[in-house]
Structure formats: structure tokens, C-alpha cells
PDB file of N, CA and C in Angstrom:
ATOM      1  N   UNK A   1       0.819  -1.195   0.000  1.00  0.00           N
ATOM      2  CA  UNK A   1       0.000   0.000   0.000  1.00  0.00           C
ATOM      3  C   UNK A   1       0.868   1.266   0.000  1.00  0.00           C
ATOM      4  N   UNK A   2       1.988   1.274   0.401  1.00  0.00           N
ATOM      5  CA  UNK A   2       2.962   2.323   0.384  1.00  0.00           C
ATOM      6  C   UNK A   2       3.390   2.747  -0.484  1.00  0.00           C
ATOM      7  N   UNK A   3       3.457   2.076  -1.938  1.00  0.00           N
ATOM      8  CA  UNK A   3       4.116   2.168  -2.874  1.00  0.00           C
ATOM      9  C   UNK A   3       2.577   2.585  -3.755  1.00  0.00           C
ATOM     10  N   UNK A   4       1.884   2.056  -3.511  1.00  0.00           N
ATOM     11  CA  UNK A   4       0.930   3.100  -4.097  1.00  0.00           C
ATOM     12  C   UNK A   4       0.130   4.752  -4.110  1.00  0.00           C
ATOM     13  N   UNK A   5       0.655   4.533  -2.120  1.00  0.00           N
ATOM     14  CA  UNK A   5       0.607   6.037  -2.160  1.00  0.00           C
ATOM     15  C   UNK A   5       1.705   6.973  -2.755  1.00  0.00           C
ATOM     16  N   UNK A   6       2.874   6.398  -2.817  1.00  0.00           N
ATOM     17  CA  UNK A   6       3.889   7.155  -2.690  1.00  0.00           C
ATOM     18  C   UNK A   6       3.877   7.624  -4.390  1.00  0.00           C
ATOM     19  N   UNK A   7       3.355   6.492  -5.329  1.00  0.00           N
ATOM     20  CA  UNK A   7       3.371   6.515  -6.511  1.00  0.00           C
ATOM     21  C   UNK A   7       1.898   7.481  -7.359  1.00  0.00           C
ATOM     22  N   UNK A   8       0.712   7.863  -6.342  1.00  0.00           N
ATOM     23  CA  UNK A   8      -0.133   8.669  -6.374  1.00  0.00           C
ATOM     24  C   UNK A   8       0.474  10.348  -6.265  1.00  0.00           C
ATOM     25  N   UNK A   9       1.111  10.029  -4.941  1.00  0.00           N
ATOM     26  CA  UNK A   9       2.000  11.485  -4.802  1.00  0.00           C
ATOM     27  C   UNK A   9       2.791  11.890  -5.764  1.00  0.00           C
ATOM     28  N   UNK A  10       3.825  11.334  -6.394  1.00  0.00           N
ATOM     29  CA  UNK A  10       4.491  11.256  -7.589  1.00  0.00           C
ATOM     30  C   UNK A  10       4.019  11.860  -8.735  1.00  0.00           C
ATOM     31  N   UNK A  11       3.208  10.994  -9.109  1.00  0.00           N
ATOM     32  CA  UNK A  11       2.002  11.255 -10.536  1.00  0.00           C
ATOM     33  C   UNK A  11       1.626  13.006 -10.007  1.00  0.00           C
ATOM     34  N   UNK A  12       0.852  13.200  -9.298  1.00  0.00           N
ATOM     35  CA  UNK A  12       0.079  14.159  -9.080  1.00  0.00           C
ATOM     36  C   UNK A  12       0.970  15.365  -9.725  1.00  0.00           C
ATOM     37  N   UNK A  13       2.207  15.376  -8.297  1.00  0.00           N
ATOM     38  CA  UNK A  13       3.008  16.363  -8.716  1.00  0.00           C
ATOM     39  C   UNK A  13       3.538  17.182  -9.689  1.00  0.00           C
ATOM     40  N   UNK A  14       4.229  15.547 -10.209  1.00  0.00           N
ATOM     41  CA  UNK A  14       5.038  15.695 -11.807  1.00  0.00           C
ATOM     42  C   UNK A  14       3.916  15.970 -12.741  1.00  0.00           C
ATOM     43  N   UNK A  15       2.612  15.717 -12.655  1.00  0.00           N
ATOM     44  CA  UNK A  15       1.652  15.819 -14.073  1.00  0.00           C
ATOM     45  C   UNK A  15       1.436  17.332 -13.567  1.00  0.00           C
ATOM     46  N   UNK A  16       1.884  17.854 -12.585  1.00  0.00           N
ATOM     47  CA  UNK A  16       1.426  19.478 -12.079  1.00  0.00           C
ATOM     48  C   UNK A  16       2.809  20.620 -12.767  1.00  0.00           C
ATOM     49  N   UNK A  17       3.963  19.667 -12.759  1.00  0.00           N
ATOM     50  CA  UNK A  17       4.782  20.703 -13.580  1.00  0.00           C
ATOM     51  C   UNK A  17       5.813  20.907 -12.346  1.00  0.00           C
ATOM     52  N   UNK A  18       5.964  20.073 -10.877  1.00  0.00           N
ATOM     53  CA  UNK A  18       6.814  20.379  -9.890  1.00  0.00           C
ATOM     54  C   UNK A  18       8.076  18.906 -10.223  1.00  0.00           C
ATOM     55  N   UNK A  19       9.283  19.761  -9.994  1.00  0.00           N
ATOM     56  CA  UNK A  19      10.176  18.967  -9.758  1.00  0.00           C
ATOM     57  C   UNK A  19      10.355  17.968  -8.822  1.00  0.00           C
ATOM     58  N   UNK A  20      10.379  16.652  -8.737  1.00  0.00           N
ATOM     59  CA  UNK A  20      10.660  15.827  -7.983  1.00  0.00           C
ATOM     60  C   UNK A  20      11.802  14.768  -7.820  1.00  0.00           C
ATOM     61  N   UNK A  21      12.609  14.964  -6.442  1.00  0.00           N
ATOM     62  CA  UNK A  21      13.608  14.077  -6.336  1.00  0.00           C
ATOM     63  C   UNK A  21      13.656  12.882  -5.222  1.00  0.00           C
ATOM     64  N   UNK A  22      14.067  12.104  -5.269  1.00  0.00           N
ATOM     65  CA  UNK A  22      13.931  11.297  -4.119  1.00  0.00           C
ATOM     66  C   UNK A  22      14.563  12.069  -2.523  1.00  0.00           C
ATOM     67  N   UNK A  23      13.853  12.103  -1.632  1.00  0.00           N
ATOM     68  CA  UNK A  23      14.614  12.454  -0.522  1.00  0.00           C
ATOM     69  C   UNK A  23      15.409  12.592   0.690  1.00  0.00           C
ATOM     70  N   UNK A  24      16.117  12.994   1.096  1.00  0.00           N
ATOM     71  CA  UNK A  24      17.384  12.375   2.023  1.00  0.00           C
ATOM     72  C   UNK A  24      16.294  12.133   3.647  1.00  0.00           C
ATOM     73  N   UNK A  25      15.456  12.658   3.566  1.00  0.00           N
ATOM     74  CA  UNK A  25      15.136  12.659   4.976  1.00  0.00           C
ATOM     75  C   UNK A  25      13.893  11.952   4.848  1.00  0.00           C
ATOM     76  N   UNK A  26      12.906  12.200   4.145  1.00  0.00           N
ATOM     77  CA  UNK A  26      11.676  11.945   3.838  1.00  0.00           C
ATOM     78  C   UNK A  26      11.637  11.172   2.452  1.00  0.00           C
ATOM     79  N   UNK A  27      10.314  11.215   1.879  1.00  0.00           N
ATOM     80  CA  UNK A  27      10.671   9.847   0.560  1.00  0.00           C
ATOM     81  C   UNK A  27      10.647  10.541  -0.589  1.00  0.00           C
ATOM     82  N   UNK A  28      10.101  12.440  -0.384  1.00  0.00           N
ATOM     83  CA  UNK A  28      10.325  13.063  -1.866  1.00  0.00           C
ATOM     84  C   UNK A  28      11.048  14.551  -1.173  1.00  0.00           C
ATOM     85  N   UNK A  29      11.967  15.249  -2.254  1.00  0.00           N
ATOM     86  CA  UNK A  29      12.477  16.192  -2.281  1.00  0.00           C
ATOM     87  C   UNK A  29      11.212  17.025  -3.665  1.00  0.00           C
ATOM     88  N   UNK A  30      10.672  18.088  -3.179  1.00  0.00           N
ATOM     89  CA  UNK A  30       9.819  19.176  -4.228  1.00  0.00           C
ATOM     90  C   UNK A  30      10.633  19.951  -4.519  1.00  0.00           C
ATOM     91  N   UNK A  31      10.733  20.199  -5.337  1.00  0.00           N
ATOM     92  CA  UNK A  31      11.043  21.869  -6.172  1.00  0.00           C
ATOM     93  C   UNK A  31      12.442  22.101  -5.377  1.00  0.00           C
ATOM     94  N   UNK A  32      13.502  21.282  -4.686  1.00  0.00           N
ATOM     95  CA  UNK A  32      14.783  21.368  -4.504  1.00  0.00           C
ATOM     96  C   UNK A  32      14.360  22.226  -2.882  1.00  0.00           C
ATOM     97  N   UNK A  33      12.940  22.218  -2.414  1.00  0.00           N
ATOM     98  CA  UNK A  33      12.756  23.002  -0.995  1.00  0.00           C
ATOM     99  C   UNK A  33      11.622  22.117  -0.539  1.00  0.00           C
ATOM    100  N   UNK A  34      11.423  21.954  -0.525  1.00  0.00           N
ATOM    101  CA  UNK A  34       9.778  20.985   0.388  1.00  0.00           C
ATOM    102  C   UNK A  34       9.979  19.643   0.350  1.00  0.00           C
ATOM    103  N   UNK A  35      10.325  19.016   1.611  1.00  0.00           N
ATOM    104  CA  UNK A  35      10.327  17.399   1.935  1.00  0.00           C
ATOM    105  C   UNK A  35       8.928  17.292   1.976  1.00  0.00           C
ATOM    106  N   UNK A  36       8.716  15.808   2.035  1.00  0.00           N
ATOM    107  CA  UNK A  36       7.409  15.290   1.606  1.00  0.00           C
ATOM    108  C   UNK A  36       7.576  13.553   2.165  1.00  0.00           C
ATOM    109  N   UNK A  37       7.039  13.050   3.423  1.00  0.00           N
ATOM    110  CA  UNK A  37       7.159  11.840   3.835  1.00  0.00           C
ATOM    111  C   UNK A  37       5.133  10.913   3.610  1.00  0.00           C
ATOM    112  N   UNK A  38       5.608  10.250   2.853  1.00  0.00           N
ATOM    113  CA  UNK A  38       4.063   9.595   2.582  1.00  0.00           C
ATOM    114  C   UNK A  38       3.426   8.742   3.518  1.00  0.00           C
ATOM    115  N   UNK A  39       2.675   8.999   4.104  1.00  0.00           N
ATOM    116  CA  UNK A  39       2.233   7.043   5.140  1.00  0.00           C
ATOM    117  C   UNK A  39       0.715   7.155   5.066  1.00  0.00           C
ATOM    118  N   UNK A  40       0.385   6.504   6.347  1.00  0.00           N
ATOM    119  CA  UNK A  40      -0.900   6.859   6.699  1.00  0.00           C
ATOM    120  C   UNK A  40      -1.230   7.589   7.855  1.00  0.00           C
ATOM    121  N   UNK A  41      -2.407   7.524   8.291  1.00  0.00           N
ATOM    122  CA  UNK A  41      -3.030   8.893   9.181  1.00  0.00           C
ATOM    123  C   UNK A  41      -1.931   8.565  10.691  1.00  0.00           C
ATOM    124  N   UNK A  42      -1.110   7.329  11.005  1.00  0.00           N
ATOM    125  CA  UNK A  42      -0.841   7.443  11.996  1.00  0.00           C
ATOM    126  C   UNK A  42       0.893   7.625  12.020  1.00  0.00           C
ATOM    127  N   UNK A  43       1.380   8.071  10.314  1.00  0.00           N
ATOM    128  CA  UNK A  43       2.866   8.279  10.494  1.00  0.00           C
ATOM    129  C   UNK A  43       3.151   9.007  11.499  1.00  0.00           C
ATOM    130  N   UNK A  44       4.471   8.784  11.563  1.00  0.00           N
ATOM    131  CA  UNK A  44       5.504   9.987  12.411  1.00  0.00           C
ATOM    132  C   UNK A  44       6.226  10.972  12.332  1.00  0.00           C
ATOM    133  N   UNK A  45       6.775  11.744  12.661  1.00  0.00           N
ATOM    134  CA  UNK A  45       7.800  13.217  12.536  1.00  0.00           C
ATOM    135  C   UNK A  45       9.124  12.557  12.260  1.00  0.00           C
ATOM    136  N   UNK A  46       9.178  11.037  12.689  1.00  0.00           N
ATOM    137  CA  UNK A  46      10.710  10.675  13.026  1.00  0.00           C
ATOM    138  C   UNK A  46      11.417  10.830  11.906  1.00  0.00           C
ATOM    139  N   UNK A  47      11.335  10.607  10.735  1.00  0.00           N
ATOM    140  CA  UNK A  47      11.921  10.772   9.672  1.00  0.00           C
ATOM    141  C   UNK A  47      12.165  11.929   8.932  1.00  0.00           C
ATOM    142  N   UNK A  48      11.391  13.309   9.513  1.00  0.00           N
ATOM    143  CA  UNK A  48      11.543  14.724   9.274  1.00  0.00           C
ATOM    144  C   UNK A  48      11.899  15.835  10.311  1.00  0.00           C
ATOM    145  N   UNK A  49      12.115  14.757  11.665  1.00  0.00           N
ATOM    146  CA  UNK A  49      12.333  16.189  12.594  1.00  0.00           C
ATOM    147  C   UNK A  49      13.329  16.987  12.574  1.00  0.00           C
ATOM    148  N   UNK A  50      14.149  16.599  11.873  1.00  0.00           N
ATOM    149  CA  UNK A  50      15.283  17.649  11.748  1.00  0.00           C
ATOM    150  C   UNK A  50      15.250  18.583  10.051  1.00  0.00           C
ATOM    151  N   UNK A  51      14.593  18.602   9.799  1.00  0.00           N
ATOM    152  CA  UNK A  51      13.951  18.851   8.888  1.00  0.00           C
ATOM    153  C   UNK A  51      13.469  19.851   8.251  1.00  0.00           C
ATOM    154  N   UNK A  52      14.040  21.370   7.384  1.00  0.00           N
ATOM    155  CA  UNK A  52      12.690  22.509   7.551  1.00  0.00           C
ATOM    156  C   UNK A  52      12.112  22.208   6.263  1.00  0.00           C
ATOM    157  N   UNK A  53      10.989  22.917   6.329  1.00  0.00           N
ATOM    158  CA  UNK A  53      10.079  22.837   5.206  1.00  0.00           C
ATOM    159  C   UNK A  53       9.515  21.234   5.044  1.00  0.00           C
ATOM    160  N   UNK A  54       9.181  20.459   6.212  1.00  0.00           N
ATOM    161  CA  UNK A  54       8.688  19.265   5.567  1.00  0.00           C
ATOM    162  C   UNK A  54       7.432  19.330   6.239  1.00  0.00           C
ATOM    163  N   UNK A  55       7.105  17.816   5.315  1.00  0.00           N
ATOM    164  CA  UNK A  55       5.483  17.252   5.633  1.00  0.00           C
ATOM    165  C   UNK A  55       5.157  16.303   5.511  1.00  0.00           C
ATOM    166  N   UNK A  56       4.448  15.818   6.239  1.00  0.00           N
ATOM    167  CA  UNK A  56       3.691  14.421   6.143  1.00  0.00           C
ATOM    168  C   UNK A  56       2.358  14.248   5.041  1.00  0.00           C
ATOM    169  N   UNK A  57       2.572  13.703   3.967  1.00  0.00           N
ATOM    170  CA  UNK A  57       1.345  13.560   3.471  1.00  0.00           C
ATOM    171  C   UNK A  57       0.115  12.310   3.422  1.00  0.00           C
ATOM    172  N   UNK A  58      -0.682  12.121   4.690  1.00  0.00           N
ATOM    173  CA  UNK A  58      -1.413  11.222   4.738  1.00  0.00           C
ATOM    174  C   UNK A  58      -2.415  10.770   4.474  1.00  0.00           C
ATOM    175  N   UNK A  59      -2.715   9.115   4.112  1.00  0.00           N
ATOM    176  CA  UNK A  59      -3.649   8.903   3.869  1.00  0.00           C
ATOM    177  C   UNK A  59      -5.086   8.495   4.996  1.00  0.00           C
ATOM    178  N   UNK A  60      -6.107   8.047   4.569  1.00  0.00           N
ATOM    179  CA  UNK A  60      -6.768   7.951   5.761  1.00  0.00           C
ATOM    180  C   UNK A  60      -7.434   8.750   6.674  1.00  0.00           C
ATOM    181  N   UNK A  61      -6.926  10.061   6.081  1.00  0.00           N
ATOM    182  CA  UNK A  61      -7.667  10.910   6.646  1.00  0.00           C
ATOM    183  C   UNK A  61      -8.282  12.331   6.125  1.00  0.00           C
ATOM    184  N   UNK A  62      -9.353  12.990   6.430  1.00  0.00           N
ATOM    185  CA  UNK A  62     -10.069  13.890   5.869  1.00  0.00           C
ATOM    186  C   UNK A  62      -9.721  15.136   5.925  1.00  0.00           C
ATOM    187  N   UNK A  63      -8.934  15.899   7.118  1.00  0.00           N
ATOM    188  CA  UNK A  63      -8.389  16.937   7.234  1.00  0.00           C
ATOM    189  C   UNK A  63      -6.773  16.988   7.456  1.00  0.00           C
ATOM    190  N   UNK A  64      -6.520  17.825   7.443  1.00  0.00           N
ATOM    191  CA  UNK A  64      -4.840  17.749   7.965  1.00  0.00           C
ATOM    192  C   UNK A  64      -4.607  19.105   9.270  1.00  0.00           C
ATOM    193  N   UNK A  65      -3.654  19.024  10.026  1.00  0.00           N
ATOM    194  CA  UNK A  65      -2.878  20.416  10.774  1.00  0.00           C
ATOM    195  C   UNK A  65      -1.323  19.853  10.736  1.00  0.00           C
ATOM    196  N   UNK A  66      -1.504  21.263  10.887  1.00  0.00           N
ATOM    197  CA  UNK A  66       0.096  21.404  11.097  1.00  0.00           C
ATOM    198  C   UNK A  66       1.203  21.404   9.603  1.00  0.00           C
ATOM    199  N   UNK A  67       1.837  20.616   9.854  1.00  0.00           N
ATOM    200  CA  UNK A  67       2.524  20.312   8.534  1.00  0.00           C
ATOM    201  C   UNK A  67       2.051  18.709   7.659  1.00  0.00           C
ATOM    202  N   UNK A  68       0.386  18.395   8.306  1.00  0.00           N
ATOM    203  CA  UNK A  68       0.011  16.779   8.485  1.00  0.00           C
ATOM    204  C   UNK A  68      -0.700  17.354   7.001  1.00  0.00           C
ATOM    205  N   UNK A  69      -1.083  16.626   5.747  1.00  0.00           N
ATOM    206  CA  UNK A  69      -1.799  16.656   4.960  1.00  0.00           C
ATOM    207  C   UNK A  69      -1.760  15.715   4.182  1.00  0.00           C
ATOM    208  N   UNK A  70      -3.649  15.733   4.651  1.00  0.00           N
ATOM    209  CA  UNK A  70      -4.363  14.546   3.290  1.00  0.00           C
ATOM    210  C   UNK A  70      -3.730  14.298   2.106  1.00  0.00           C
ATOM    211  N   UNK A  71      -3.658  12.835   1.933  1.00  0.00           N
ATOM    212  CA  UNK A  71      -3.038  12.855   0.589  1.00  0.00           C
ATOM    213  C   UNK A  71      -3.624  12.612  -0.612  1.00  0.00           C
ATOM    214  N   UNK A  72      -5.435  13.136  -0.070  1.00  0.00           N
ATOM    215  CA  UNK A  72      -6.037  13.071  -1.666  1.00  0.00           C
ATOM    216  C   UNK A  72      -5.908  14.500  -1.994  1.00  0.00           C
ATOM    217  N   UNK A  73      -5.530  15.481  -1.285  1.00  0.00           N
ATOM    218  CA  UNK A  73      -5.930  16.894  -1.636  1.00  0.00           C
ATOM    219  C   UNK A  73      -4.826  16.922  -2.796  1.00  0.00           C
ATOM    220  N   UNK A  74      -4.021  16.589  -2.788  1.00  0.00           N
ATOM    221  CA  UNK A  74      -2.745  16.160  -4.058  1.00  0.00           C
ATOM    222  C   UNK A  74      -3.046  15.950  -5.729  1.00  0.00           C
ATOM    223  N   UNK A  75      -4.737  15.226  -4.812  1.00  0.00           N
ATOM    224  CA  UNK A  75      -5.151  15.079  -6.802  1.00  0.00           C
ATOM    225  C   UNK A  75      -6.215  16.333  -7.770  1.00  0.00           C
ATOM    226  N   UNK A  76      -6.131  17.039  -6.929  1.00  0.00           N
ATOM    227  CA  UNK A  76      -6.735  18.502  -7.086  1.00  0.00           C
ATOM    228  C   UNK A  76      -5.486  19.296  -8.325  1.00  0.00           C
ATOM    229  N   UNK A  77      -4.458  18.694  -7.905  1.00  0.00           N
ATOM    230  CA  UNK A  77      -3.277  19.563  -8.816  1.00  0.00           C
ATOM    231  C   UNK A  77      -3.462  19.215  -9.837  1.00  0.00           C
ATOM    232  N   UNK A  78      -3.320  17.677 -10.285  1.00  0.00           N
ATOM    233  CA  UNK A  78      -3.852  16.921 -11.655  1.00  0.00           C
ATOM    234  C   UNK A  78      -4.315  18.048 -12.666  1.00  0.00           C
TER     235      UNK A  78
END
């Protein structure tokens, strides 16, 4: 299931015109400034706390705070 979110996030982006690299901390590097760690509604910070500009993009759930966001709002860019 991971590899499908991660591969939803992907698509979205790149069909939006944003650069994407794999990332040192999290699982995508954006536009050479915005980390991007994919899971579900109950990931963790652990893999971004040292981290600026990142985010969790999850599934499973309907709203987001903080730096936490849904990862259907992603297909809006499409």
C-alpha cells in the first residue's frame, strides 16, 4: 500500500509541472525546498524532525494540521 501512495503522490506532482527528487530525509524532495514523507493517518515526525520545510502527506484521513496533509488533496493539482 505504500508504494501506491507514494506513486499517487508522484504522478500528481510531476503531471502538475513540480520537480521531484527522491529524498534524504523523507521519501520526496519538491522543487529542490519541500520534503514530503508519505504514510498513513498514523505516520511519524521521526523521519523529518530535523527537517525545515517538511510534511507528512497522509492517507486515511479527511483533514490535515500542522505540517500533516491529506493525501487526496494532491489530486486537485492533476
Amino acid at each position: 500500500m505504500g508504494s501506491v501512495r507514494e506513486t499517487f503522490f508522484f504522478n500528481q506532482l510531476r503531471n502538475a509541472g513540480h520537480k521531484i527528487e527522491l529524498g534524504f530525509a523523507g521519501d520526496f524532495l519538491v522543487d529542490e525546498i519541500q520534503t514530503f514523507e508519505i504514510g498513513e493517518k498514523n505516520k511519524t515526525q521521526k523521519q523529518i524532525k530535523n527537517t525545515t520545510d517538511a510534511y507528512i502527506a497522509m492517507d486515511d484521513t479527511e483533514a490535515g494540521i500542522g505540517n500533516r496533509v491529506p493525501l487526496w488533496l494532491f489530486g486537485f493539482l492533476y
